[in-house]
C-alpha atoms as a PDB file:
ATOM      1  CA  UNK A   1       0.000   0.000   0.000  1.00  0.00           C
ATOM      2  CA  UNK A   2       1.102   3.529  -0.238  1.00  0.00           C
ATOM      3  CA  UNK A   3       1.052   5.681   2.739  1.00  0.00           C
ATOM      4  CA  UNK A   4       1.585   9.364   3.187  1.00  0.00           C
ATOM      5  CA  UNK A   5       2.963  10.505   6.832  1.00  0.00           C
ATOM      6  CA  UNK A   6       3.182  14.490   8.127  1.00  0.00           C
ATOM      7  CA  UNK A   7       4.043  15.367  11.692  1.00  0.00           C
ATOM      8  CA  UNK A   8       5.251  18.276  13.642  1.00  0.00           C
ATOM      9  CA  UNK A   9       7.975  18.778  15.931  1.00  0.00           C
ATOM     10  CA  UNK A  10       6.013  16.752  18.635  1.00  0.00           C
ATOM     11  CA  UNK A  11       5.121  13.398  16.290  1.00  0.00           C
ATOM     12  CA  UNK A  12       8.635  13.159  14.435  1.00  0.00           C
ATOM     13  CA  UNK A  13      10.310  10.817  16.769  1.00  0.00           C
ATOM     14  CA  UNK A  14       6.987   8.890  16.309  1.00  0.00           C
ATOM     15  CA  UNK A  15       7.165   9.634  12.834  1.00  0.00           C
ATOM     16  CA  UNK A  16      10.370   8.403  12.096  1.00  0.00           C
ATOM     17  CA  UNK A  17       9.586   4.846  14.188  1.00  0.00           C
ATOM     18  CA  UNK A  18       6.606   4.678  12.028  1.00  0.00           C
ATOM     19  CA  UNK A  19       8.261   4.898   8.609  1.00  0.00           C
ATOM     20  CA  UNK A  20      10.620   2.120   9.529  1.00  0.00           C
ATOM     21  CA  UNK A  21       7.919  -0.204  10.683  1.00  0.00           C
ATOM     22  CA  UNK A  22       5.568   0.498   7.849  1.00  0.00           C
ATOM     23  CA  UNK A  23       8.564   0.213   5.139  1.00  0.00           C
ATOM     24  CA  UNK A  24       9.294  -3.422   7.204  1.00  0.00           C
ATOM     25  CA  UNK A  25       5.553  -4.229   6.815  1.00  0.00           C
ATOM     26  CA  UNK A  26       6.053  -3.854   2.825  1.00  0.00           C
ATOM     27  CA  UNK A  27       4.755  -0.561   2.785  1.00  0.00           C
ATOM     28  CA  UNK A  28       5.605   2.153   0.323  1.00  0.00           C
ATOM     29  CA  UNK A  29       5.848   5.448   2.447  1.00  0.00           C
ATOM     30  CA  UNK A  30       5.891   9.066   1.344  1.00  0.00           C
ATOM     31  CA  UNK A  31       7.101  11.128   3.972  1.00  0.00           C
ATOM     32  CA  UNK A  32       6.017  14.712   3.992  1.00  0.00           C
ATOM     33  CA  UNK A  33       7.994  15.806   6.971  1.00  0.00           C
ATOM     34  CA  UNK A  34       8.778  16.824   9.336  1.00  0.00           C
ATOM     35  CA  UNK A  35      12.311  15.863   9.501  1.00  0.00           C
ATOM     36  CA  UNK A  36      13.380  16.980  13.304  1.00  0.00           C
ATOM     37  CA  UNK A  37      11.807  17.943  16.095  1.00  0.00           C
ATOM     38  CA  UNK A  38      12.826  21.813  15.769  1.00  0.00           C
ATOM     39  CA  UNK A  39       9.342  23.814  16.476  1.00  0.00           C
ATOM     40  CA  UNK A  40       7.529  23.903  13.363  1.00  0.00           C
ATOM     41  CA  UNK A  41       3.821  24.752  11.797  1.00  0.00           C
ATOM     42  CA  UNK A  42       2.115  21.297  11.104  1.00  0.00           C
ATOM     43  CA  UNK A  43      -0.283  22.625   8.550  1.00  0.00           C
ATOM     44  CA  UNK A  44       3.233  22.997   6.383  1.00  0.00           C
ATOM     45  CA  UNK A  45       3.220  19.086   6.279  1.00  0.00           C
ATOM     46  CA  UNK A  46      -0.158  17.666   6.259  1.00  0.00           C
ATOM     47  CA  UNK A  47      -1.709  20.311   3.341  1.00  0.00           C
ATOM     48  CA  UNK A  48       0.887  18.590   1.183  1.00  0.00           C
ATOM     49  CA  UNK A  49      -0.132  15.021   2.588  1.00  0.00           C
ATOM     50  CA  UNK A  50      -3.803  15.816   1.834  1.00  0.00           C
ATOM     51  CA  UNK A  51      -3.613  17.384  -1.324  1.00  0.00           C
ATOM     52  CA  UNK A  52      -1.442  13.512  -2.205  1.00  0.00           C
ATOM     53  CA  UNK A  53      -4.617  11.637  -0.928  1.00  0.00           C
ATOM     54  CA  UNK A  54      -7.476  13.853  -3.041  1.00  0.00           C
ATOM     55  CA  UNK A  55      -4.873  13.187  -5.929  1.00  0.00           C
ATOM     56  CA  UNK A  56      -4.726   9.385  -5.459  1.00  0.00           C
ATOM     57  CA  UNK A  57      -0.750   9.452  -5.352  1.00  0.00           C
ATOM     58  CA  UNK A  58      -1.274   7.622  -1.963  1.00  0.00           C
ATOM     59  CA  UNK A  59      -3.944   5.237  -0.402  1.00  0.00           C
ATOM     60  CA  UNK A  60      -3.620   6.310   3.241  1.00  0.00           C
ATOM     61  CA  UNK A  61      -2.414   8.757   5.547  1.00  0.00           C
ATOM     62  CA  UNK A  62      -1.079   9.135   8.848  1.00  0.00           C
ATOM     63  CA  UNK A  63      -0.757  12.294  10.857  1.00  0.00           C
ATOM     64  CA  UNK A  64       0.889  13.123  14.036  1.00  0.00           C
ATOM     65  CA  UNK A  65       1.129  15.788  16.238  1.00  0.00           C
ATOM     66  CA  UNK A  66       1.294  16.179  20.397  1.00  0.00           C
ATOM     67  CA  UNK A  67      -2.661  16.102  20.917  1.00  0.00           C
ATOM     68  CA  UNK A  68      -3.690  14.877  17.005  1.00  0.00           C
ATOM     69  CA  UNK A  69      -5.932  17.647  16.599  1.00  0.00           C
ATOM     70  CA  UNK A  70      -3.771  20.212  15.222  1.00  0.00           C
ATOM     71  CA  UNK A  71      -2.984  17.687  12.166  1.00  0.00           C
ATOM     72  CA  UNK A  72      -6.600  16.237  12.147  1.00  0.00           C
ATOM     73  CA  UNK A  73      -8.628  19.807  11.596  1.00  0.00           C
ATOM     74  CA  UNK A  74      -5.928  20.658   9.065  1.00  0.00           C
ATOM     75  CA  UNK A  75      -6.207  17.321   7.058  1.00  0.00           C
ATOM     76  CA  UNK A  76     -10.102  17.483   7.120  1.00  0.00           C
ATOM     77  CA  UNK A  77     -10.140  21.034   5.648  1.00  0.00           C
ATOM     78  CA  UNK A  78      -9.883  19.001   2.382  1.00  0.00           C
ATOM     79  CA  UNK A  79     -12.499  17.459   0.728  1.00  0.00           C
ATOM     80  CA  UNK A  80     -11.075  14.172  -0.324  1.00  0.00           C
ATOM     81  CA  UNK A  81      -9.864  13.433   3.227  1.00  0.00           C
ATOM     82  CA  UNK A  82     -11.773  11.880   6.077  1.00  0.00           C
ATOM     83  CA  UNK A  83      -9.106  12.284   8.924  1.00  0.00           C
ATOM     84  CA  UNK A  84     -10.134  10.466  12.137  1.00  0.00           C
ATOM     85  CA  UNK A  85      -8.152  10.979  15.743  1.00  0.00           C
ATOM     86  CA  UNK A  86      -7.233   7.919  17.040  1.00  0.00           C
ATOM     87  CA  UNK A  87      -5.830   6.691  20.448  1.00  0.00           C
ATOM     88  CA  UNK A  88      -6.594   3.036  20.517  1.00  0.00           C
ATOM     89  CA  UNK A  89      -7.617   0.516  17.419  1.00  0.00           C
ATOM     90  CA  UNK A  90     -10.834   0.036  18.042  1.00  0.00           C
ATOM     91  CA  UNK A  91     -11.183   3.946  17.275  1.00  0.00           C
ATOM     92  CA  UNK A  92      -9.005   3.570  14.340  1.00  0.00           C
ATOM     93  CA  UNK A  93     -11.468   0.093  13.766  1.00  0.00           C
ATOM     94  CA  UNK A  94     -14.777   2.067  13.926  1.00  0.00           C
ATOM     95  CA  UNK A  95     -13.466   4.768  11.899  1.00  0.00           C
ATOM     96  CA  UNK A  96     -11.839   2.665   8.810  1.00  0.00           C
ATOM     97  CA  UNK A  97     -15.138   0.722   8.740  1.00  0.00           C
ATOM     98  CA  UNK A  98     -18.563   3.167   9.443  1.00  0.00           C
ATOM     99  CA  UNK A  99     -16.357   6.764   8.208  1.00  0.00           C
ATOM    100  CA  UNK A 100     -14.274   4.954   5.077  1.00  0.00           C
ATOM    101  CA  UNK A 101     -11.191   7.317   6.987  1.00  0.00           C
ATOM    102  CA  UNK A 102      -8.295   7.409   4.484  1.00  0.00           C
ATOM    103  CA  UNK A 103      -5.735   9.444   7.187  1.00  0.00           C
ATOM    104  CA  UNK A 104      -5.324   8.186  10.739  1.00  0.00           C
ATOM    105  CA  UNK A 105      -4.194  11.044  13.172  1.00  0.00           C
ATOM    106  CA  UNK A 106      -1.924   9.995  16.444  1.00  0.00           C
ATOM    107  CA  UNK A 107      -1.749  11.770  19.543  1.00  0.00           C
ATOM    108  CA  UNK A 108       1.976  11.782  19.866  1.00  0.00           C
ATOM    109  CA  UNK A 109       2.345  13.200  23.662  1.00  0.00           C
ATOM    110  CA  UNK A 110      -0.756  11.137  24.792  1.00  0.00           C
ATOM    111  CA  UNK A 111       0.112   7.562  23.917  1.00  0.00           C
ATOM    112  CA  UNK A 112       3.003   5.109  23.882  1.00  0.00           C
ATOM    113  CA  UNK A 113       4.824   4.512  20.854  1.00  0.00           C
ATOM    114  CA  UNK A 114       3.887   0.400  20.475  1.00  0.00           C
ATOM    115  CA  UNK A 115       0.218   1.665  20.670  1.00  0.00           C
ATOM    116  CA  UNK A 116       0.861   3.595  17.390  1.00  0.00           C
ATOM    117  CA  UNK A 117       2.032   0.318  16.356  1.00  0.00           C
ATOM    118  CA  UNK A 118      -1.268  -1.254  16.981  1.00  0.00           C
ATOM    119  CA  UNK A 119      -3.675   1.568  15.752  1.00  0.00           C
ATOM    120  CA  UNK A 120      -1.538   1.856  11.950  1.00  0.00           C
ATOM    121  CA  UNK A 121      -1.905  -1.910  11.740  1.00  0.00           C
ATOM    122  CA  UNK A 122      -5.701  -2.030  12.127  1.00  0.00           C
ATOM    123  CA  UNK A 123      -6.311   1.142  10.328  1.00  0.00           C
ATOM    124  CA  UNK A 124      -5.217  -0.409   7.368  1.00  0.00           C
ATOM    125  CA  UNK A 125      -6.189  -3.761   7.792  1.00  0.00           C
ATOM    126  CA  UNK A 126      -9.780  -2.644   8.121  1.00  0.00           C
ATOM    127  CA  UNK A 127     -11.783  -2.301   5.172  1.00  0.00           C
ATOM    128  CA  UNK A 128     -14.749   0.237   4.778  1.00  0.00           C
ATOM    129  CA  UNK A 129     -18.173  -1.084   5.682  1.00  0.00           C
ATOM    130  CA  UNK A 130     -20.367   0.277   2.968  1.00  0.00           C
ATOM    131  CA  UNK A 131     -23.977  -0.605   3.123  1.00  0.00           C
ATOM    132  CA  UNK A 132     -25.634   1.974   5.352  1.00  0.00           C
ATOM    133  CA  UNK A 133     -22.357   3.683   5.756  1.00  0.00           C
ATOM    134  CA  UNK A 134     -22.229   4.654   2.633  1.00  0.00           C
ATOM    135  CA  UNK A 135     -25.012   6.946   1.614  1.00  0.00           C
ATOM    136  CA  UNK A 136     -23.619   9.109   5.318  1.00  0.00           C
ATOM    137  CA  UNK A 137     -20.014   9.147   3.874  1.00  0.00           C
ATOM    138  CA  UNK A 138     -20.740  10.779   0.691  1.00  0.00           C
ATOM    139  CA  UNK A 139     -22.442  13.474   2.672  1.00  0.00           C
ATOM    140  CA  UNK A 140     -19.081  14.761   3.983  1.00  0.00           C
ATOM    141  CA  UNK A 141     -17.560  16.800   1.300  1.00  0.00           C
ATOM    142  CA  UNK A 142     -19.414  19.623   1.375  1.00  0.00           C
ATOM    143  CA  UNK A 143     -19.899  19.889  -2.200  1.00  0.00           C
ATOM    144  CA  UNK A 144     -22.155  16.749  -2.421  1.00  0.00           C
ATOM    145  CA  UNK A 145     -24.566  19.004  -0.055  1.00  0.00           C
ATOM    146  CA  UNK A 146     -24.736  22.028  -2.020  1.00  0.00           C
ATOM    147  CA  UNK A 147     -27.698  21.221  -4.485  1.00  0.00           C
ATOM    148  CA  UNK A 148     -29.559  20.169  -1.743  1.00  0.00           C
ATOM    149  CA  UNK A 149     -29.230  23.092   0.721  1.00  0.00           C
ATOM    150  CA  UNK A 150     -29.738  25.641  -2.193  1.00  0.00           C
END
């Protein structure tokens, strides 16, 4: 599969553990940055990580930051991405299989690394739902709404 990753400062060390382990898992990964964990802006990584995902250069995403939120509200500004925050795999579970999420955002300074581990592996091991899921999903983008609230 290919898979994007952004971070700031506060996800790279997290970041960088992740790229190994997903390259060891056969996993292509594009990493978007960022490469040390000098203070930076996150939305300087994960705008280029989205914009990848609404173009279909990469399957999946995953997005870290201290809390996850920072990198989640930026990646869900786009309208190709579903970004979910998620701090334990049934979240990331739930999300891959009722919300058809295509980036996974990590809490950095709130969990320990191996549980990153754990929520990446069933993020994309889960498969989307569909059935009744579906019709809610393609309510999301904004754009699919607009004929219908005019």
């Amino acid at each position: 599969m290919k898979i994007a990753t952004a971070c700031d400062h506060a996800g790279f060390e997290y970041k960088e553990q992740l790229v190994r382990f997903l390259r060891s898992e056969g996993h292509e990964v594009k990493d978007f940055g960022t490469y040390s964990t000098v203070s930076m802006d996150y939305p300087d990584t994960v705008h280029p990580l989205a914009i990848s995902i609404e173009a279909g250069t990469v399957e999946m995403g995953i997005v870290l930051c201290g809390a996850g939120n920072g990198v989640a509200m930026t990646a869900n500004k786009h309208q190709g991405v579903r970004c979910a925050l998620c701090w334990q795999p049934g979240i990331a579970e739930t999300a891959r299989k009722h919300n058809d999420a295509n980036v996974c955002a990590i809490p950095a300074r709130l969990i320990a690394y191996q549980e990153t581990e754990k929520i990446v592996e069933t993020f994309l091991k889960t498969a989307f739902d569909g059935g009744r899921h579906e019709k809610r999903v393609s309510k999301i983008p904004i754009f699919s709404l607009a004929s219908d609230l005019c």
